[in-house]
Protein backbone atom coordinates (compact mmCIF):
# COMPACT_ATOMS: atom_id res chain seq x y z
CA UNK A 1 7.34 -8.69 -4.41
CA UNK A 2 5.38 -9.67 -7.32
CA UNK A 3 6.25 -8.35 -10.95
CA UNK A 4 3.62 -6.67 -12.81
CA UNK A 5 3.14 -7.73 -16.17
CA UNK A 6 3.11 -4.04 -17.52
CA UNK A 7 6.66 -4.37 -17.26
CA UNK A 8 6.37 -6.70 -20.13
CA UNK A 9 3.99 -5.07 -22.31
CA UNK A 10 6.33 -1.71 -22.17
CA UNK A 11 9.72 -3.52 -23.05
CA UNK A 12 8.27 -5.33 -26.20
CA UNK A 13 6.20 -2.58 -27.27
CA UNK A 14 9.63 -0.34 -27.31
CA UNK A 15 11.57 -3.38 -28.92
CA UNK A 16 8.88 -3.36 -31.73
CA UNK A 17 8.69 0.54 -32.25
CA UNK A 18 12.33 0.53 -32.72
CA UNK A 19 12.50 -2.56 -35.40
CA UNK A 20 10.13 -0.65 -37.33
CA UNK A 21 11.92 2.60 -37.19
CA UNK A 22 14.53 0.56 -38.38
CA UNK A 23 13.25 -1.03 -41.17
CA UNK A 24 12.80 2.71 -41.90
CA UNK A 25 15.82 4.28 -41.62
CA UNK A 26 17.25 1.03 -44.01
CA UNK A 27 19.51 -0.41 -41.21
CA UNK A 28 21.23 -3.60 -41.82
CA UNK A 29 19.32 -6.82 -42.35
CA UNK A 30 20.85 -9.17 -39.58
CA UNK A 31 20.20 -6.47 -36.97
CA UNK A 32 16.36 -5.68 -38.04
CA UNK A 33 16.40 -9.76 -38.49
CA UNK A 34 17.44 -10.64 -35.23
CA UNK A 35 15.66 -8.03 -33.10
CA UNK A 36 12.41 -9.18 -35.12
CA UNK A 37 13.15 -13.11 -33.49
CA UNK A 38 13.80 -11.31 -30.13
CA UNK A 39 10.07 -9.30 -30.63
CA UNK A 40 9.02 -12.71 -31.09
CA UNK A 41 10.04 -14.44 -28.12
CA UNK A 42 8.83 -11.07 -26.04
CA UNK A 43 5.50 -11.64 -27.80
CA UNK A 44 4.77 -14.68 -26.62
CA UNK A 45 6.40 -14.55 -22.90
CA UNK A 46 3.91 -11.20 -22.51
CA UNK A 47 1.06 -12.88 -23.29
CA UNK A 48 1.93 -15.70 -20.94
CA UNK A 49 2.79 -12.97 -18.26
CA UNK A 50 -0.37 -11.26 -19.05
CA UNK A 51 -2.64 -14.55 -19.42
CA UNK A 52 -1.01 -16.04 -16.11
CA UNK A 53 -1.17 -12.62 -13.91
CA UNK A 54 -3.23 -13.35 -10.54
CA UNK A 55 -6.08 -10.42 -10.97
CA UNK A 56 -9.06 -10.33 -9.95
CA UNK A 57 -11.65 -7.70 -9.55
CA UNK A 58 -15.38 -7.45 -8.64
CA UNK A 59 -16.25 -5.54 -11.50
CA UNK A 60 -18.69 -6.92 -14.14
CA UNK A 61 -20.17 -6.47 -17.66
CA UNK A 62 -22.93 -4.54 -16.30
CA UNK A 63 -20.52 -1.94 -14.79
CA UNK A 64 -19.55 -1.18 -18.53
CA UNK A 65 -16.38 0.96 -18.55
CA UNK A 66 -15.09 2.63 -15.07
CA UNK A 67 -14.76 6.43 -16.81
CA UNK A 68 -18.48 5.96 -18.07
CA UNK A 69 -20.40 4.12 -15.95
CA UNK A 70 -24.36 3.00 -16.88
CA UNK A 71 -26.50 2.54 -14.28
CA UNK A 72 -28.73 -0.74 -14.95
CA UNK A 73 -32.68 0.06 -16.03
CA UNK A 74 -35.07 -2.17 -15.36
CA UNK A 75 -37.75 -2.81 -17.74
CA UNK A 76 -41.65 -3.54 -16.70
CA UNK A 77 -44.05 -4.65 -19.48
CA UNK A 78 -47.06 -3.14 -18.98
CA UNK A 79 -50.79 -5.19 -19.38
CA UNK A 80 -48.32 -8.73 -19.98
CA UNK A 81 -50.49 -11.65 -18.73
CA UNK A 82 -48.25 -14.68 -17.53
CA UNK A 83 -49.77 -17.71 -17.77
């Protein structure tokens, strides 16, 4: 079974929320220090995931976003002589 890479995103985006409420609530150096190096190496091993994923889709720019789609227009130039 293949691993999504959402798994990823959701562990170092909790790792990160929680150094900074931390660095609030003035806990100890070495622990905000050394979960900061961990955020780090999560950083970079979710954008690898991410970068690396096998996705693909049919979808294009002109589809715009899937909540709001736009339907292309096609423009006609009216009395345009081509040479």
């Amino acid at each position: 079974m293949k691993k999504s890479p959402f798994l990823y995103i959701a562990i170092t985006t909790l790792l990160l929320i929680t150094i900074t409420i931390m660095c609030s609530m003035n806990f100890p150096f070495n622990w905000v220090f050394y979960l900061t190096v961990i955020g780090q190496i999560l950083v970079v091993l979710m954008v690898y995931k991410v970068l690396t994923d096998n996705y693909s889709t049919d979808k294009t720019f002109e589809h715009f976003y899937e909540d709001h789609p736009i339907e292309p227009i096609e423009v006609r130039a009216e009395n345009e002589n081509f040479r």
